[in-house]
N, C-alpha and C. Protein backbone atom coordinates (compact mmCIF):
# COMPACT_ATOMS: atom_id res chain seq x y z
N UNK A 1 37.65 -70.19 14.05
CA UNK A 1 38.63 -70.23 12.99
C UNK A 1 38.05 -69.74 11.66
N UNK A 2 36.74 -69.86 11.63
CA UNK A 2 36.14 -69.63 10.37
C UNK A 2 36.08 -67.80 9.87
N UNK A 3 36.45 -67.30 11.40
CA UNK A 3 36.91 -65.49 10.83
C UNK A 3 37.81 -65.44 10.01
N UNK A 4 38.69 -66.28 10.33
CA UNK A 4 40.51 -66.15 9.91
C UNK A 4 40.11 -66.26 8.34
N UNK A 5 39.69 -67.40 8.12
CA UNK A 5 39.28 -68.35 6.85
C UNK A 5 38.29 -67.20 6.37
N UNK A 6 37.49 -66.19 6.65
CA UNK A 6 37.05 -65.10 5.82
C UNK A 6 38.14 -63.90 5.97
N UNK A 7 39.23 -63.56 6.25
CA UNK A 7 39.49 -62.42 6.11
C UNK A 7 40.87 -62.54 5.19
N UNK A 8 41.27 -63.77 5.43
CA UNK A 8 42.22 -64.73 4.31
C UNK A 8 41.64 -64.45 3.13
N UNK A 9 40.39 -64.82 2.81
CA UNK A 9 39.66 -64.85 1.69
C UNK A 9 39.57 -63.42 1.32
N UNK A 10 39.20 -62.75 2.79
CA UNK A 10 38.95 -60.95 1.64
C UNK A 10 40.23 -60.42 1.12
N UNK A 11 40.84 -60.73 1.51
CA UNK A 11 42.30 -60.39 1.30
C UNK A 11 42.59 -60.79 0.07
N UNK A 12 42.82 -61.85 -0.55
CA UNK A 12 42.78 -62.90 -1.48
C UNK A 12 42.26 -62.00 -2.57
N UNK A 13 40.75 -61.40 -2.25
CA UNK A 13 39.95 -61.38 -3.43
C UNK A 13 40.28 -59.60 -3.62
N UNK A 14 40.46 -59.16 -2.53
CA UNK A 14 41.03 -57.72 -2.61
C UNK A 14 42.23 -57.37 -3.70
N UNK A 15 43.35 -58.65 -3.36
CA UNK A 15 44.30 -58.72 -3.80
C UNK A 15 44.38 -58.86 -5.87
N UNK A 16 43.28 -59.59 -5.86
CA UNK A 16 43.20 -60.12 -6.98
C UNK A 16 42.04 -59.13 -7.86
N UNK A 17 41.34 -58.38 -7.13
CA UNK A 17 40.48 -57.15 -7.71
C UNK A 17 41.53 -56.08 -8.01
N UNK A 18 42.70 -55.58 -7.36
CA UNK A 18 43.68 -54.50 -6.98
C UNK A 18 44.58 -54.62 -8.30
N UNK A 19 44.42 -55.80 -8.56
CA UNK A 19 45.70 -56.67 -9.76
C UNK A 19 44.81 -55.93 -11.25
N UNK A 20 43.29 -56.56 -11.02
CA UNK A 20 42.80 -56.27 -12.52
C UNK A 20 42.55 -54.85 -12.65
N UNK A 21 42.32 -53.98 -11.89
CA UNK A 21 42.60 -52.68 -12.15
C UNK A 21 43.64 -52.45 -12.49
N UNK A 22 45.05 -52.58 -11.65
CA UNK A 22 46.00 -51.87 -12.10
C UNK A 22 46.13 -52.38 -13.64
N UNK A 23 46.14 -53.97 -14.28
CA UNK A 23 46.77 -54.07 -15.04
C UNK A 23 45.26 -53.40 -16.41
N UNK A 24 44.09 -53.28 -16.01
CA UNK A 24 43.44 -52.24 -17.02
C UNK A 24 43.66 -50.84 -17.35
N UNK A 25 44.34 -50.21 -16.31
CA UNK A 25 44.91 -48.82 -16.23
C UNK A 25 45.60 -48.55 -16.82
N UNK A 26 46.83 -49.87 -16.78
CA UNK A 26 48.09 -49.70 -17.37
C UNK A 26 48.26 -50.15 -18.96
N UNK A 27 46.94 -51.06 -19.52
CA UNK A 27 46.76 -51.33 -20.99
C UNK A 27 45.80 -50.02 -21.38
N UNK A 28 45.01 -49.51 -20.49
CA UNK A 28 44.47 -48.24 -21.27
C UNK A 28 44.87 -46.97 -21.40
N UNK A 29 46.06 -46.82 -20.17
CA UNK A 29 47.29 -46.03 -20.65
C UNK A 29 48.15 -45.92 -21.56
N UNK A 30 48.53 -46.88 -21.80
CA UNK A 30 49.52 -47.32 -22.99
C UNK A 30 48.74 -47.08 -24.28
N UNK A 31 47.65 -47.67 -24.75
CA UNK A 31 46.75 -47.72 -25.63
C UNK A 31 46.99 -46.01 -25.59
N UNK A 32 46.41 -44.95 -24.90
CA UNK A 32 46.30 -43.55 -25.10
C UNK A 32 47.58 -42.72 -25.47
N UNK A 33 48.45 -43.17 -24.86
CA UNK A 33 50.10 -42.96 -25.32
C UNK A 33 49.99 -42.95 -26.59
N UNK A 34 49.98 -44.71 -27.08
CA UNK A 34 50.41 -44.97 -28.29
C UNK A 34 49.67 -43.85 -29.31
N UNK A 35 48.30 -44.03 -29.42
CA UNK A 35 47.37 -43.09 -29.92
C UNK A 35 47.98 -41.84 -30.10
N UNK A 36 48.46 -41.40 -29.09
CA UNK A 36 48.49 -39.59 -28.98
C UNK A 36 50.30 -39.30 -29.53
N UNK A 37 50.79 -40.16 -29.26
CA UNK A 37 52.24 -40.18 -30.51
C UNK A 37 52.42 -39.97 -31.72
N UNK A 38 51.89 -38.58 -31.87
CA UNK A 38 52.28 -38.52 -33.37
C UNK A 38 53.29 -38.60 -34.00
N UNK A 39 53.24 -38.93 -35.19
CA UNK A 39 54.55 -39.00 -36.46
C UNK A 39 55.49 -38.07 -36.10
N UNK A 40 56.45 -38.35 -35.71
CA UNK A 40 57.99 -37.29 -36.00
C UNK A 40 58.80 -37.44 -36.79
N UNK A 41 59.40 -36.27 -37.38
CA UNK A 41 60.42 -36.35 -38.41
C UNK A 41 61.23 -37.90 -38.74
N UNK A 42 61.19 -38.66 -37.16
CA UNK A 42 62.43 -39.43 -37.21
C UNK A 42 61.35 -40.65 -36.95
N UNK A 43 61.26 -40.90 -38.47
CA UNK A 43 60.09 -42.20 -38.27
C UNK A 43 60.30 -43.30 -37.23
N UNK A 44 61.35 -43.60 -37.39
CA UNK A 44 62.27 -44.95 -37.08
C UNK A 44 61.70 -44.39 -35.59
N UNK A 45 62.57 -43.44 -34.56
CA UNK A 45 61.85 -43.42 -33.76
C UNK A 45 60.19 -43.40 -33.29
N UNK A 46 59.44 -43.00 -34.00
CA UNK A 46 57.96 -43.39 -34.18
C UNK A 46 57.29 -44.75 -33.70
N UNK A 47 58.28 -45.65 -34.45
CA UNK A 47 57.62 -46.90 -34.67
C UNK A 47 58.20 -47.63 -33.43
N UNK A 48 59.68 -47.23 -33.56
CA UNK A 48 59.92 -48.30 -32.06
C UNK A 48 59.04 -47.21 -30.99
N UNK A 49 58.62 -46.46 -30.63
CA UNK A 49 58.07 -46.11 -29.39
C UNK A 49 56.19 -46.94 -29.38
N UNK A 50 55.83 -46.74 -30.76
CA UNK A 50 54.71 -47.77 -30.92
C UNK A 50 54.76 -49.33 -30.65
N UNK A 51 56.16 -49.94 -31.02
CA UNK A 51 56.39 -51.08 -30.36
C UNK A 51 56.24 -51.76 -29.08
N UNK A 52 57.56 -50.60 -28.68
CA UNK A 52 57.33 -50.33 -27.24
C UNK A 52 56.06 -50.02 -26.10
N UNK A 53 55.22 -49.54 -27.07
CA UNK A 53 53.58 -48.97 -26.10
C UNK A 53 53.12 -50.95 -26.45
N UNK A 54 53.03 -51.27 -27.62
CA UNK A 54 52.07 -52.52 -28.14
C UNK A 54 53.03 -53.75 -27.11
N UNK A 55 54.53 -53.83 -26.57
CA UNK A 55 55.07 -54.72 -25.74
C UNK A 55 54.34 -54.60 -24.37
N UNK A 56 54.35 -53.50 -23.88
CA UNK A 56 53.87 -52.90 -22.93
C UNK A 56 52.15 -53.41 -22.52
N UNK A 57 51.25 -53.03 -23.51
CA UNK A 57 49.79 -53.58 -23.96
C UNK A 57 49.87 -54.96 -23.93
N UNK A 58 51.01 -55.69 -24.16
CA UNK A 58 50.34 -57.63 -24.58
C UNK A 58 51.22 -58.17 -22.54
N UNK A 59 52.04 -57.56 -22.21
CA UNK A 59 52.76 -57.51 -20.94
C UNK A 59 51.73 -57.49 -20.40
N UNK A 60 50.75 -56.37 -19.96
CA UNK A 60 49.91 -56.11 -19.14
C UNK A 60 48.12 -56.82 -19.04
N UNK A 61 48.45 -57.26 -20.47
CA UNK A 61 47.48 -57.71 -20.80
C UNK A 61 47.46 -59.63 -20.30
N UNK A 62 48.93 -59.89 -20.57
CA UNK A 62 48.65 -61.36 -19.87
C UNK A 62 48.58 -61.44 -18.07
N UNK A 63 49.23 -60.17 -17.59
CA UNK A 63 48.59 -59.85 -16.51
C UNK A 63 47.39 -59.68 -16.15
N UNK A 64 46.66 -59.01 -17.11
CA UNK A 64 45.39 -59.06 -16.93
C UNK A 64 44.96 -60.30 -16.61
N UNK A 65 45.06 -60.84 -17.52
CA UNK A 65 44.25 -62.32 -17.79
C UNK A 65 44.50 -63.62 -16.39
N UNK A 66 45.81 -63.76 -15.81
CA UNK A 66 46.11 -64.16 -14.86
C UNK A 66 45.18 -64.09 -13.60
N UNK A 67 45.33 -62.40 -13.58
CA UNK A 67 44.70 -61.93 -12.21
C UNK A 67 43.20 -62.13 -12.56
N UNK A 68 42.05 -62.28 -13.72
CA UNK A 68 41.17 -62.73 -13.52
C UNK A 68 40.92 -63.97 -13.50
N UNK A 69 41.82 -64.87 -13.58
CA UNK A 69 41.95 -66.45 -13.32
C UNK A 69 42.12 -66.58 -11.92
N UNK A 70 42.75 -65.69 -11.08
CA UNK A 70 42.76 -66.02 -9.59
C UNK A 70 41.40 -65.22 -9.16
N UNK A 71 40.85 -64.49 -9.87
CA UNK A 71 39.42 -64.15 -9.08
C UNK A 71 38.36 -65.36 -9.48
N UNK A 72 38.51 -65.89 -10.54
CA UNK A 72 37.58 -67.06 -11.06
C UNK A 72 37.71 -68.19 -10.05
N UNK A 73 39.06 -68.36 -9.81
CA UNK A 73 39.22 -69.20 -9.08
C UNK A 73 39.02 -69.17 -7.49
N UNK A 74 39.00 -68.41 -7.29
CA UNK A 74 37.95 -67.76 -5.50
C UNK A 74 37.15 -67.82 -5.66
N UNK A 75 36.31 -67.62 -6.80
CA UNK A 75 35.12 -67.38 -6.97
C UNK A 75 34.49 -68.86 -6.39
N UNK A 76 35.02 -70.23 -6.36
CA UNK A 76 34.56 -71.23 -5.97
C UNK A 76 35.21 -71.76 -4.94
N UNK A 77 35.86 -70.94 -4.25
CA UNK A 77 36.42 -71.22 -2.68
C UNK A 77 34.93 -70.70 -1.89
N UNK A 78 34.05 -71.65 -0.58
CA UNK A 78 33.69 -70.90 0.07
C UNK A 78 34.38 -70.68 1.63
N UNK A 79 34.66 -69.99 2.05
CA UNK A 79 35.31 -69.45 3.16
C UNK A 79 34.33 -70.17 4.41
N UNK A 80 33.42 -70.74 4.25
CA UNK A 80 32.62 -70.99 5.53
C UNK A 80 32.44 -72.07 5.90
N UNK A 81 32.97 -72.92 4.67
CA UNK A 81 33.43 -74.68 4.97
C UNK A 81 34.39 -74.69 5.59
N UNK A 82 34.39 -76.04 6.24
CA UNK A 82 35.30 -76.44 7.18
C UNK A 82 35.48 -77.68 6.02
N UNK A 83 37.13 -77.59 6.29
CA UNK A 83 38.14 -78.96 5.45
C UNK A 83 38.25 -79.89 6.03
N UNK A 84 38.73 -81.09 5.66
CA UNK A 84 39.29 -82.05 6.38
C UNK A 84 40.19 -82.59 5.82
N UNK A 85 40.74 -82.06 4.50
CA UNK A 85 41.69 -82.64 3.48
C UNK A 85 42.12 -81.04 3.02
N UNK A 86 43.83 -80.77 2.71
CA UNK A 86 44.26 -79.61 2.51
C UNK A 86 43.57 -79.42 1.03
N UNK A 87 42.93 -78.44 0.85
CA UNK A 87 42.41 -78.42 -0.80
C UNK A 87 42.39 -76.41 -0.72
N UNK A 88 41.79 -76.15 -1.79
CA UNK A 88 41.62 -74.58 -2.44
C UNK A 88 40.66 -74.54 -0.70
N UNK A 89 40.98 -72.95 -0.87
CA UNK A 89 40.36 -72.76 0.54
C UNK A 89 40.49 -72.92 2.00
N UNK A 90 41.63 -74.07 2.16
CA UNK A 90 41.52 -74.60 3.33
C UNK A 90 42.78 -73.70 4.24
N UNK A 91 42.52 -73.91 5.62
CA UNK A 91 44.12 -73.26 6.18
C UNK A 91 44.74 -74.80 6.60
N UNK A 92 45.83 -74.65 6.67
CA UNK A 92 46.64 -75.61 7.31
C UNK A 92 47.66 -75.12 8.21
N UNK A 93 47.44 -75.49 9.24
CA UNK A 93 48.50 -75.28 10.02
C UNK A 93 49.60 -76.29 10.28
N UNK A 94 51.01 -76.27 10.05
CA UNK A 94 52.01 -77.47 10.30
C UNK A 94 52.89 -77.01 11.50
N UNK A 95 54.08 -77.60 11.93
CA UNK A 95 55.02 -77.67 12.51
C UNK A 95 55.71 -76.64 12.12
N UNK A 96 55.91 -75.98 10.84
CA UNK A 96 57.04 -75.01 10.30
C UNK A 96 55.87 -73.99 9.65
N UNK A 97 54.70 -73.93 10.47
CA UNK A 97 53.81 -72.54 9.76
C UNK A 97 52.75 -72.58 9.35
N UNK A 98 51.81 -71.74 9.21
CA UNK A 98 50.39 -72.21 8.68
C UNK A 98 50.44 -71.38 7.34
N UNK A 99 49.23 -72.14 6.51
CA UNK A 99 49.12 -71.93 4.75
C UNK A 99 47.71 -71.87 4.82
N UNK A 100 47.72 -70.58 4.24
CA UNK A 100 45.70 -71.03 3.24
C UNK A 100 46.29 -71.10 1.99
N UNK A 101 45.24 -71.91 1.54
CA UNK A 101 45.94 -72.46 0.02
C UNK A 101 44.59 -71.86 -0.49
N UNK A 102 44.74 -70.76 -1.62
CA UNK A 102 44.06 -70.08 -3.07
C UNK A 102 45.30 -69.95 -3.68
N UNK A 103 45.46 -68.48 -3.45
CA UNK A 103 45.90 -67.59 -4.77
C UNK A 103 47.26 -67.42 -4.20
N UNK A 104 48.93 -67.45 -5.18
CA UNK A 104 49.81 -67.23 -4.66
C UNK A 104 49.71 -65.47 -4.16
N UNK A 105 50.09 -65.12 -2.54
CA UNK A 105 50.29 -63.56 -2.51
C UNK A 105 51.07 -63.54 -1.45
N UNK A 106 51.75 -64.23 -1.06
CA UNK A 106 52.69 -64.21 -0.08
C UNK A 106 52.41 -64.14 1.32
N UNK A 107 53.12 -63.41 2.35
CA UNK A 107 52.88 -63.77 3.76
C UNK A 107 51.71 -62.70 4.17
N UNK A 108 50.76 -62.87 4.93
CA UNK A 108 49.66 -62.23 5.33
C UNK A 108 49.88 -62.53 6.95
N UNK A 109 49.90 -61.30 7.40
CA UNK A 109 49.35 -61.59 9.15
C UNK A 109 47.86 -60.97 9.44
N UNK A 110 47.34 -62.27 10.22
CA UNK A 110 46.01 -61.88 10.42
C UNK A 110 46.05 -62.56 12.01
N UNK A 111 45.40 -61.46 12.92
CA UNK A 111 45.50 -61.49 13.88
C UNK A 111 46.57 -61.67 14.51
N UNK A 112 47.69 -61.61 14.37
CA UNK A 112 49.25 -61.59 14.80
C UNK A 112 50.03 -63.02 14.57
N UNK A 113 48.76 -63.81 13.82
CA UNK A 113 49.53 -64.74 13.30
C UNK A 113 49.85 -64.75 11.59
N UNK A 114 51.48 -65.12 10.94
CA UNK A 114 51.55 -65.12 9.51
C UNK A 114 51.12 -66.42 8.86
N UNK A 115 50.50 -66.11 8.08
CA UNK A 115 50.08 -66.95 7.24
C UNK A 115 50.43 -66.96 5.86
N UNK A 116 51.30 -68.10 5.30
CA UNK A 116 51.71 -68.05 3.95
C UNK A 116 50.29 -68.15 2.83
N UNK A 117 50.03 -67.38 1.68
CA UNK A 117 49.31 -67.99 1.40
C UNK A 117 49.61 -68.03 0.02
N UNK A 118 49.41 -69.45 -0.41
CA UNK A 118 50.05 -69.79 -1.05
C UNK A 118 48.63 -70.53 -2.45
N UNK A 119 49.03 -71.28 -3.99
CA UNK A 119 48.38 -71.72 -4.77
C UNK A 119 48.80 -73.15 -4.62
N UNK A 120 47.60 -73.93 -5.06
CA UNK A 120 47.30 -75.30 -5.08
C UNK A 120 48.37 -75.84 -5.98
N UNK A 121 48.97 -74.87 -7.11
CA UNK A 121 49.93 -75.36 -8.06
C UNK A 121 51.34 -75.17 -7.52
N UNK A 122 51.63 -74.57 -6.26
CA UNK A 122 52.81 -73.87 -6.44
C UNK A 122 53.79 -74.95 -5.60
N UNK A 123 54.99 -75.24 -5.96
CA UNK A 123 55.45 -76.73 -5.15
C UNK A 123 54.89 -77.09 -3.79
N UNK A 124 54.88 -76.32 -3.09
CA UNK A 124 54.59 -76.65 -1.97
C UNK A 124 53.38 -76.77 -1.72
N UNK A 125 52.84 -76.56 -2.09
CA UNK A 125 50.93 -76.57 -2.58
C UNK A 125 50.69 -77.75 -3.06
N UNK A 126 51.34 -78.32 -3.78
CA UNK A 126 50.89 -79.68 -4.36
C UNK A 126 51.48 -80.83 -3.09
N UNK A 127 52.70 -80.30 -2.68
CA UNK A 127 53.17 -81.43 -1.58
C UNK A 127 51.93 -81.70 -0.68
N UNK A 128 51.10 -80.16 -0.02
CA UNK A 128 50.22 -80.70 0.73
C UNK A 128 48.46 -80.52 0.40
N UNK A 129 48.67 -80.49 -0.86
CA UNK A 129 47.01 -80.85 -1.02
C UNK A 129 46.72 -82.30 -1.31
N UNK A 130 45.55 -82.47 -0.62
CA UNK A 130 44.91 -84.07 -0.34
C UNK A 130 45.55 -84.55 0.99
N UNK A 131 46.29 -84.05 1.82
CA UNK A 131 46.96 -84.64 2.64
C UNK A 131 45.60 -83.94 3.75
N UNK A 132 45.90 -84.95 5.05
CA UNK A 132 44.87 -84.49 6.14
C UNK A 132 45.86 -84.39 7.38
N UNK A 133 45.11 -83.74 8.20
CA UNK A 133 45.44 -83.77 10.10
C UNK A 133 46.41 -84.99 10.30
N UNK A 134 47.89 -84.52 10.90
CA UNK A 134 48.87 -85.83 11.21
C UNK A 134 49.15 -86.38 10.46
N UNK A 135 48.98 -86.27 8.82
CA UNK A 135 50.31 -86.24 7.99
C UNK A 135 51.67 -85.61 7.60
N UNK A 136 52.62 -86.45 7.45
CA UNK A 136 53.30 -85.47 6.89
C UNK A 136 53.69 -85.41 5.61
N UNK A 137 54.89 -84.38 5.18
CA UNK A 137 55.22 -84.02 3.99
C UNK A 137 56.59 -83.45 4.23
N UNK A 138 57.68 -83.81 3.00
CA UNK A 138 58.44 -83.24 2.92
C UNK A 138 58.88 -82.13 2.30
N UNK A 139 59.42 -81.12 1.96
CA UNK A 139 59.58 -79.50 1.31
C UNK A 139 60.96 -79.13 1.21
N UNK A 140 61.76 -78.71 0.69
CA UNK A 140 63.18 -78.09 0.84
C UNK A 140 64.24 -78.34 2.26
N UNK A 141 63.98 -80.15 1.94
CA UNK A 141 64.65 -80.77 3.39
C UNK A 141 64.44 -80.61 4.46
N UNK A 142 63.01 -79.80 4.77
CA UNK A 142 62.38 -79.55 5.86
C UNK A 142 61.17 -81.08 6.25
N UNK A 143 60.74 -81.30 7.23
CA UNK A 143 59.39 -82.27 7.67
C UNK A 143 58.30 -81.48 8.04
N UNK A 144 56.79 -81.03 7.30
CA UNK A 144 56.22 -80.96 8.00
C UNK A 144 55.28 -81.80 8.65
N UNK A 145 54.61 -81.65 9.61
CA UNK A 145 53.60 -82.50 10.07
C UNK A 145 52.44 -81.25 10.29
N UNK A 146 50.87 -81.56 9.76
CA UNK A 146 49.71 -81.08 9.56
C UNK A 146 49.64 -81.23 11.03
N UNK A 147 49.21 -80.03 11.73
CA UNK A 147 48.40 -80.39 13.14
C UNK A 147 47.07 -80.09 12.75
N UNK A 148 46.79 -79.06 12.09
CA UNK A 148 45.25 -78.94 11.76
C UNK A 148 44.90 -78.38 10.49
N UNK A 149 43.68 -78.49 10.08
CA UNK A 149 42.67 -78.15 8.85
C UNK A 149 41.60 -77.44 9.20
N UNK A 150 41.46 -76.46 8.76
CA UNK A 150 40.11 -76.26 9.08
C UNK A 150 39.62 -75.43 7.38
């Protein structure tokens, strides 16, 4: 199980490396735009297109900042522990699906099985972190029951 639990993870960290590029590309694009916009007759237009580049720059920029909060935060997942309580890192498998809990990025299939993977903050993330093997939990009027942790 401990492959799954590394390729979850490369994925994860792929995902979250893929994020801080794009969103540096897209603030050092904008930044070169704005720059290279010179003054036209029609000031007014000038300034809102400088607006528009500087909305664009603080947009991408709290993106930025996000996506290196989910690499910080892998950064102290290790993939080679085994869980016994749902926490950062762990997979869980229930009755209605299995979860590795890091970084929110949605459904991943690895090895032909999907795996939600989901954040420790995100509702359903909090329903089952701290919970262990043969608990359950409730979710959007659904029951699950934990068959395993690893």
């Amino acid at each position: 199980m401990s492959h799954i639990k590394k390729k979850l993870f490369s994925h994860c960290l792929s995902l979250a490396e893929e994020r801080i590029r794009t969103s540096e590309q897209a603030i050092t694009s904008a930044r070169e735009a704005s720059e290279n916009d010179t003054k036209s007759s029609a000031g007014d237009k000038y300034e809102t297109t400088r607006e528009m580049m500087q909305q664009e720059i603080s947009r991408n920029e709290i993106q930025l900042l996000e996506a290196r909060k989910q690499k910080h935060l892998l950064s102290s997942i290790n993939p080679e522990r085994t869980c016994t309580r749902a926490e950062n890192g762990s997979v869980v498998i229930t009755n209605q699906g299995s979860f590795y809990l890091a970084i929110s990025a949605g459904q991943v299939v690895i090895d032909g099985t999907t795996y939600y993977v989901i954040s420790t903050a995100s509702p359903i993330g909090q329903r089952i972190t701290g919970l262990k093997q043969g608990e359950f939990f409730q979710f959007n009027n659904k029951e699950y029951r934990i068959e395993d942790i690893y």
